[in-house]
Protein backbone atom coordinates (compact mmCIF):
# COMPACT_ATOMS: atom_id res chain seq x y z
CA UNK A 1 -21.37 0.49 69.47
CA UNK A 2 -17.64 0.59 69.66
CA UNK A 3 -15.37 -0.88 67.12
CA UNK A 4 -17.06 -3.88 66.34
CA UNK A 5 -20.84 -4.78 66.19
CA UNK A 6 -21.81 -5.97 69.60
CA UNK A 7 -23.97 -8.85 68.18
CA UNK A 8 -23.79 -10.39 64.15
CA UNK A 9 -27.11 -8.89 63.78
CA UNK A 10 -25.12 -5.62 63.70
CA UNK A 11 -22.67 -6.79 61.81
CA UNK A 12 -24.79 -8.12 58.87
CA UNK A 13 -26.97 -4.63 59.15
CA UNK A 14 -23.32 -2.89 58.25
CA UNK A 15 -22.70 -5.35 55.33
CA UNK A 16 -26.44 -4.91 53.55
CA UNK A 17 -27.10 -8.15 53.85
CA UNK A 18 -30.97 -8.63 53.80
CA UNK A 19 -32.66 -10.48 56.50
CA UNK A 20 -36.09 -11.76 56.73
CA UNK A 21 -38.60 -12.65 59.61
CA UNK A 22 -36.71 -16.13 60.00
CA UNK A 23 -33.16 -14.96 58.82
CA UNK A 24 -30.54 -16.50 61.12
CA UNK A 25 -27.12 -15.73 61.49
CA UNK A 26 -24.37 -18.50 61.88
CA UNK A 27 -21.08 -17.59 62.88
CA UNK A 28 -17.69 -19.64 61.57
CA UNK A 29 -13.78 -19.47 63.03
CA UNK A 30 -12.03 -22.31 62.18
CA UNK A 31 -9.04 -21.22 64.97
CA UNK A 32 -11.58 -21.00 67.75
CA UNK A 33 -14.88 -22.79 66.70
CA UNK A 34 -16.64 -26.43 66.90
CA UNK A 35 -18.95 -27.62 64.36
CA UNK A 36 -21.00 -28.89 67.55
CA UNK A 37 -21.47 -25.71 68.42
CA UNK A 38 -24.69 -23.82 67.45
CA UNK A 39 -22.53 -21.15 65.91
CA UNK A 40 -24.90 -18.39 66.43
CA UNK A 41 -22.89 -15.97 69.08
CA UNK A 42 -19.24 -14.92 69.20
CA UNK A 43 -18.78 -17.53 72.46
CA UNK A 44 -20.31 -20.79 70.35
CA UNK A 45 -19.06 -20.76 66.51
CA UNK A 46 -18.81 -23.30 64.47
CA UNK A 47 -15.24 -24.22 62.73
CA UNK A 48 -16.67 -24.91 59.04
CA UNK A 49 -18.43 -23.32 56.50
CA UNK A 50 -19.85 -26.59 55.41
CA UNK A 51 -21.68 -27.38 58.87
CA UNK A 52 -22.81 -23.79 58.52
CA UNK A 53 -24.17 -23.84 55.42
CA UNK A 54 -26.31 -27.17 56.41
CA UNK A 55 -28.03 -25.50 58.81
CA UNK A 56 -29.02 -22.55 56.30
CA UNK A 57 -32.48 -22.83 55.14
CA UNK A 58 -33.25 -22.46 51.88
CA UNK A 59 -35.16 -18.91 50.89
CA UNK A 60 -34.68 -17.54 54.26
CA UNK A 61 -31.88 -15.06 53.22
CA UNK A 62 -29.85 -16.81 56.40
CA UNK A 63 -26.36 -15.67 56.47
CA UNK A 64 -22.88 -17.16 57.37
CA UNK A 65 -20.03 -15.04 58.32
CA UNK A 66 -16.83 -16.24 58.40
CA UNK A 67 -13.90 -14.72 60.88
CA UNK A 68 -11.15 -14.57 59.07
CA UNK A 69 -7.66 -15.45 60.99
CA UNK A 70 -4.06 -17.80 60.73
CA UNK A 71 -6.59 -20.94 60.05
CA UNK A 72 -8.11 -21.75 56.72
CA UNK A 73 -11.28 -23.85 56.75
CA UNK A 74 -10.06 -26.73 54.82
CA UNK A 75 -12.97 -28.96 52.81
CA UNK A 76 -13.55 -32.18 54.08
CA UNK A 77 -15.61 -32.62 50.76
CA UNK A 78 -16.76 -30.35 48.04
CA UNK A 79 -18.87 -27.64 49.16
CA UNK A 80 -22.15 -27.33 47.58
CA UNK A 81 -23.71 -24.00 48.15
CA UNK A 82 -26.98 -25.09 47.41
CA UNK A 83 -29.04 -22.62 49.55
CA UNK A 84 -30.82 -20.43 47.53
CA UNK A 85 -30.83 -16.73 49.05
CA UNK A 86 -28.32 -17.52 51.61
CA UNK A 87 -25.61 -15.50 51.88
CA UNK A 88 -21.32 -16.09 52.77
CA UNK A 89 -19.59 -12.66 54.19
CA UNK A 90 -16.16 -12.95 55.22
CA UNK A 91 -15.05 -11.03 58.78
CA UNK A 92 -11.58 -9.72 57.59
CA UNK A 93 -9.62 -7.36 55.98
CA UNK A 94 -11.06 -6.29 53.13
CA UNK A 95 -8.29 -7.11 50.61
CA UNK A 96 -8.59 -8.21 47.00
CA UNK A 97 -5.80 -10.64 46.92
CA UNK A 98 -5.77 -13.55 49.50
CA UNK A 99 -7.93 -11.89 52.46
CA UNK A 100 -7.62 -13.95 55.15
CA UNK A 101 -11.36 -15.47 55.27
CA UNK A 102 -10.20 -18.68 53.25
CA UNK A 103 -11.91 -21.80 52.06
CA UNK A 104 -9.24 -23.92 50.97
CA UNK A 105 -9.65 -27.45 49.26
CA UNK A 106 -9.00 -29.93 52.03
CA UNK A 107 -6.81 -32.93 51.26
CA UNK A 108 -9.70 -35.38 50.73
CA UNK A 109 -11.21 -33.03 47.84
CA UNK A 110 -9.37 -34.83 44.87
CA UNK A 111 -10.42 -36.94 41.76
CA UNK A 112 -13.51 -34.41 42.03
CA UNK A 113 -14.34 -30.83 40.41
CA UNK A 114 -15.49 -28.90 40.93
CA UNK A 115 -13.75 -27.92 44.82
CA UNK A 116 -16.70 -25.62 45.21
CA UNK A 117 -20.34 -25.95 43.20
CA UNK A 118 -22.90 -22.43 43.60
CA UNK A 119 -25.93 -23.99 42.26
CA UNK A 120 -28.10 -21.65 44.87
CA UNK A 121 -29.68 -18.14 43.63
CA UNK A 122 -29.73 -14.78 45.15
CA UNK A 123 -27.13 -15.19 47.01
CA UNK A 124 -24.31 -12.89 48.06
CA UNK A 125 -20.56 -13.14 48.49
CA UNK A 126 -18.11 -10.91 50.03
CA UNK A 127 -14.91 -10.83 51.31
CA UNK A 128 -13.33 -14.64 50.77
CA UNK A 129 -11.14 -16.53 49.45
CA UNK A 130 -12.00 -19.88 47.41
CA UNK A 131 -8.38 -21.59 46.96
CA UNK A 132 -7.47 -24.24 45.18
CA UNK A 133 -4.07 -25.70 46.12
CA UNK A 134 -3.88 -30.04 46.33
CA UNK A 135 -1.91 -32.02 43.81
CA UNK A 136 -4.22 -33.24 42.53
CA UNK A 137 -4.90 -33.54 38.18
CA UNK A 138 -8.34 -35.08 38.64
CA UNK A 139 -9.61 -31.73 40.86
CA UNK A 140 -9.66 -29.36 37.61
CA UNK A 141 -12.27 -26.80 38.62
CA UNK A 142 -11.49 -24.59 41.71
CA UNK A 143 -15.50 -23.08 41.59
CA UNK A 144 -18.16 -23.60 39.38
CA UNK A 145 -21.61 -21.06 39.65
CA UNK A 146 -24.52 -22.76 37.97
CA UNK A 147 -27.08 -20.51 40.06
CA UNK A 148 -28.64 -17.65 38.72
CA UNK A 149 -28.60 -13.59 39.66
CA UNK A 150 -25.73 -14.30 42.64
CA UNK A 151 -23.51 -11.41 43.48
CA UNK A 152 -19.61 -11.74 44.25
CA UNK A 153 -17.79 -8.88 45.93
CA UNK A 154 -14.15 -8.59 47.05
CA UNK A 155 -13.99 -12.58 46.06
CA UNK A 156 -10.40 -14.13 45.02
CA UNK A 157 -11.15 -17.53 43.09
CA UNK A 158 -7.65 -18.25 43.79
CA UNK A 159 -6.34 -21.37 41.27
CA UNK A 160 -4.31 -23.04 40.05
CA UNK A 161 -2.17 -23.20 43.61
CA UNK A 162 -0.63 -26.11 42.17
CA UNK A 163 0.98 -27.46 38.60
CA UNK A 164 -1.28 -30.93 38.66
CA UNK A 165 -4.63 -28.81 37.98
CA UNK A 166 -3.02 -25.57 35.95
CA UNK A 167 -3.41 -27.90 32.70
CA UNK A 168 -5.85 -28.25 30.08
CA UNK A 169 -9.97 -27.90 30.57
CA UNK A 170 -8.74 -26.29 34.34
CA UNK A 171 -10.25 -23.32 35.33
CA UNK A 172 -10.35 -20.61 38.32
CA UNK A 173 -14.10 -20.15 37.78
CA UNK A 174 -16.61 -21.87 35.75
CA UNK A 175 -20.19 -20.07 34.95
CA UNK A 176 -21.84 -22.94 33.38
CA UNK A 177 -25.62 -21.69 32.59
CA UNK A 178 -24.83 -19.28 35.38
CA UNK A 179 -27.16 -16.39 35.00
CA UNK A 180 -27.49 -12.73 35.26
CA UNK A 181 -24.54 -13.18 38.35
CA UNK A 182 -22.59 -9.70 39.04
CA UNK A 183 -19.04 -10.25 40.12
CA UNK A 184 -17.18 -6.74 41.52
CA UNK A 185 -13.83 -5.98 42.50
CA UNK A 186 -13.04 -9.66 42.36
CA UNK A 187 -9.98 -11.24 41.65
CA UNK A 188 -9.64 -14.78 39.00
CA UNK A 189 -6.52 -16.46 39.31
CA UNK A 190 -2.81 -16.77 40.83
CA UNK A 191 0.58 -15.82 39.80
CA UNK A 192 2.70 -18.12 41.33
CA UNK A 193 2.06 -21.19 39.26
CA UNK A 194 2.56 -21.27 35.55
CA UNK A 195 -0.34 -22.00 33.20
CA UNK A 196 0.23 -25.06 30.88
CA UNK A 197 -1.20 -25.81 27.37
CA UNK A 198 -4.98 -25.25 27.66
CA UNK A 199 -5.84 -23.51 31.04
CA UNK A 200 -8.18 -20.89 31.41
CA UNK A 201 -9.14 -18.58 33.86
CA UNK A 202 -12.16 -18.30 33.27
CA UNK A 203 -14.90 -20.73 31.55
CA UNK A 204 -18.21 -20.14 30.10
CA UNK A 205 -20.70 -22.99 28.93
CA UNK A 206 -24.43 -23.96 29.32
CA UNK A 207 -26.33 -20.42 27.61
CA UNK A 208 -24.50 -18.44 30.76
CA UNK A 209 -26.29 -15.17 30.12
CA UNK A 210 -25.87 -11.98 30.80
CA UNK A 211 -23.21 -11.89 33.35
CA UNK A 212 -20.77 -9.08 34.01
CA UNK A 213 -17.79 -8.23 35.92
CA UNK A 214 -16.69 -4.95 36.91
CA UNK A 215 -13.57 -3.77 37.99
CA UNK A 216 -12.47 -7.24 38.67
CA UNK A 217 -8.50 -8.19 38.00
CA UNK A 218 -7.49 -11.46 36.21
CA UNK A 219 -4.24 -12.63 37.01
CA UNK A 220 -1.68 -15.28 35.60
CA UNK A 221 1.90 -16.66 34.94
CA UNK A 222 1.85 -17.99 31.47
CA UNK A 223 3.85 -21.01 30.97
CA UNK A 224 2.82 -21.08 27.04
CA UNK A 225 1.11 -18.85 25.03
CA UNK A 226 -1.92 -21.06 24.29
CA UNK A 227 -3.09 -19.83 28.04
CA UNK A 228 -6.55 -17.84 28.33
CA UNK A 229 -8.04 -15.51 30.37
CA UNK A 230 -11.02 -16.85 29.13
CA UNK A 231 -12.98 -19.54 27.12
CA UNK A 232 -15.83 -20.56 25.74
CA UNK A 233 -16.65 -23.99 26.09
CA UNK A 234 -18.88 -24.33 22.83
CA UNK A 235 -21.52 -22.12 20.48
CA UNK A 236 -23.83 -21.25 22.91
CA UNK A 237 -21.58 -21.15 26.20
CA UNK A 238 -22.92 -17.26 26.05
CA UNK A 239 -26.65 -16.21 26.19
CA UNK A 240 -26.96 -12.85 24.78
CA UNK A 241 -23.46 -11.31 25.83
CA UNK A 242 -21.18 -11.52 28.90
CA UNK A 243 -19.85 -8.02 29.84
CA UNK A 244 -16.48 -7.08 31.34
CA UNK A 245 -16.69 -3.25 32.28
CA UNK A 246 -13.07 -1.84 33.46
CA UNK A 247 -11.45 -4.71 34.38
CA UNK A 248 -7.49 -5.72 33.96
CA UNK A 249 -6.41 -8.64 32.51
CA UNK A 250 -2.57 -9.31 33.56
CA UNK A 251 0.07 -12.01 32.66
CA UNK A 252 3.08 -11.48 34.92
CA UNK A 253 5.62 -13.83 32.79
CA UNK A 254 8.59 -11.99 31.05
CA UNK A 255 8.85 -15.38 28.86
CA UNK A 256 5.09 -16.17 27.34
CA UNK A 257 2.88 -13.62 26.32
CA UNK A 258 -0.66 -14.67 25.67
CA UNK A 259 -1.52 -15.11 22.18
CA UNK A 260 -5.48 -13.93 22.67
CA UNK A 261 -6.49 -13.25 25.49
CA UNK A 262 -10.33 -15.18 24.99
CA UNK A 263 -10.65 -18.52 23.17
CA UNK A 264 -13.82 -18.76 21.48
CA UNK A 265 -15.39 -22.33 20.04
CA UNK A 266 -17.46 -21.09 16.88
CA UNK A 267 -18.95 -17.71 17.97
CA UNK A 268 -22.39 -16.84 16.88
CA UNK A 269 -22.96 -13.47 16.17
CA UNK A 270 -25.83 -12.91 18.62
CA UNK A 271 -23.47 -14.10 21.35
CA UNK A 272 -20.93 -11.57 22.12
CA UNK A 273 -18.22 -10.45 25.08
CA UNK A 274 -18.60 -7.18 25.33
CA UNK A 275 -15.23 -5.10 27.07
CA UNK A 276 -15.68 -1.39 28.31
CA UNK A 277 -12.52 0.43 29.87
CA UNK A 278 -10.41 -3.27 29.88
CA UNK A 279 -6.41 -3.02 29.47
CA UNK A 280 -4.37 -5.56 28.99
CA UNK A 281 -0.62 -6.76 29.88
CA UNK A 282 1.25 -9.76 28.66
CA UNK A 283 -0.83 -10.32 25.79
CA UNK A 284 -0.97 -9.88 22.02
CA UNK A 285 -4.72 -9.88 21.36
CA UNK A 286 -7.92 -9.89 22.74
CA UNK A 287 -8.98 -12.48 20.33
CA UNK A 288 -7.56 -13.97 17.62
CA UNK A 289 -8.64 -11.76 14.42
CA UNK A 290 -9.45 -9.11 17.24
CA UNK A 291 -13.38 -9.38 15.55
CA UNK A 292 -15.39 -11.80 18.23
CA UNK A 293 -14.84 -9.04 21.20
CA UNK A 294 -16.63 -5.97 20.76
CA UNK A 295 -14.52 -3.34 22.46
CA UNK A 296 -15.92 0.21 23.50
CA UNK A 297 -14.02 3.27 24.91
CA UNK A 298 -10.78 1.45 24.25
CA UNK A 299 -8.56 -0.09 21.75
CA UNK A 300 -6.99 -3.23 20.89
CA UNK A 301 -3.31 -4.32 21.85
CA UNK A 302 -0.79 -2.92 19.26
CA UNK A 303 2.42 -4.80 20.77
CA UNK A 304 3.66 -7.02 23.13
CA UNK A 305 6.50 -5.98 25.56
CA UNK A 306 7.87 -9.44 28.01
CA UNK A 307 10.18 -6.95 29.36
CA UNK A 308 6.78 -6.76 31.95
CA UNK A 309 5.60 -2.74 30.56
CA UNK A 310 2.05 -3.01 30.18
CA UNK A 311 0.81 -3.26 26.35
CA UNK A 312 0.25 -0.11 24.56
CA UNK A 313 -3.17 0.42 23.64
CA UNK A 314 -4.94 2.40 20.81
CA UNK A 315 -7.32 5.06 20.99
């Protein structure tokens, strides 16, 4: 076979993507491609994910792979992934932190949120980068998942890129009723903006149940302390639990530590986040009485260091 897969067939056997009798394959380089192009060989791609995706049929488990390279695919709109078992694998180095296969909001994706809306099931994602970036105060939600049992590898939900969206009710990723969704080795957030009054990294509304992150890093420059890695939007934002297994939860500032780390809006008891093997830096709690997280093989924060040494931990 070479270095590289001869065909995309190949290339989606090597990535465990699932195909079907009708599976197709649609291939996307926004340096080389045109969205009049069928986009199903390496000499014919298309240049967008969003003419890709259209083509997708629904239930097919049809796949779009994105060659990563200098060009983003900027948005002419937001992106609906509305497919359900239809499948986004980025071509590219497989880093965690701004690989190269990038969906970026376009310039004409403003006074909307969110820039990008799952609301398909099944589906996978690997190896991308969702980017949020525009001036723009009235684009608050880089990606929202309202689709149930989707899995997110290697995927940086890169936001706030810019100070008009890192404000209050703004968010990196939204799971709003988002179910049973697995999210590993991903990366939530940027550090070269600071966070104002309000933003989270992560929100959580609609009975979002059962979802869990593993080994995933979420990352921020605090411009207050009344910044969260996560919220919850109301009582039942959770279903059940949401579970964050081994995952690091890092404020780079040397000026604002975060206060708690999750804001709740009037837990229930039946509703929990549940943290296994989690450490912290630039933070002095995981919540405020340290009582609404149940913890397990770990401790909570005993100090805060801005010097930028990572909090000590008990246990």
């Amino acid at each position: 076979m070479g270095l590289y897969p001869r065909n995309l067939n190949q290339f989606i056997a090597l990535q465990g993507i699932p195909r079907g009798p009708k599976s197709k394959i649609y291939l996307v380089d926004p340096d080389n491609g045109s969205d009049s192009n069928p986009g199903t060989n390496f000499r014919w791609p298309l240049a967008s994910i969003a003419a890709a995706e259209d083509l997708c049929v629904d239930n097919q488990n049809d796949c779009v792979v994105y060659l990563g390279g200098d060009t983003s695919d900027n948005l002419a709109a937001v992106l609906t992934w509305d497919k359900s078992y239809t499948h986004l694998v980025g071509w590219s180095a497989p880093v965690p932190v701004a690989n190269r296969a990038r969906i970026f909001q376009g310039a004409a994706v403003t006074a909307v949120s969110p820039s990008v809306n799952i609301t398909g099931s099944g589906c996978i994602f690997k190896n991308v980068m969702f980017y949020q970036g525009v001036a723009d105060a009235g684009n608050l939600l880089n990606v929202q998942v309202t689709g149930e049992r989707n899995y997110f590898e290697n995927v940086h939900f890169a936001a706030p890129g810019n100070a008009a969206h890192a404000i209050n009710t703004g968010g990196a990723l939204k799971l709003n009723g988002a179910g049973e969704c697995f999210f590993k080795n991903c990366t939530i957030g940027l550090t070269a903006i600071a966070l104002a009054t309000g933003y989270s990294l992560l929100l959580v509304d609609g009975d979002a149940a059962r979802n869990k992150f593993e080994n995933c890093d979420f990352i921020m420059r605090a411009g207050a302390t009344t910044v969260y890695f996560g919220e919850t939007v109301d009582a039942t934002a959770i279903l059940d639990y949401l579970l964050f297994d081994s995952c690091r939860f890092i404020n780079v500032s040397t000026t604002n530590a975060v206060g708690t780390a999750f804001l709740f809006v009037n837990p229930n008891a039946d509703r929990q986040i549940l943290m296994r093997k989690c450490t912290g830096f630039g933070l002095g709690a995981w919540d405020t009485t340290n009582t609404d997280v149940v913890l397990g093989d770990m401790g909570t924060p005993t100090a805060v260091d801005l010097s930028g040494v990572a909090i000590a931990m008990d246990g």
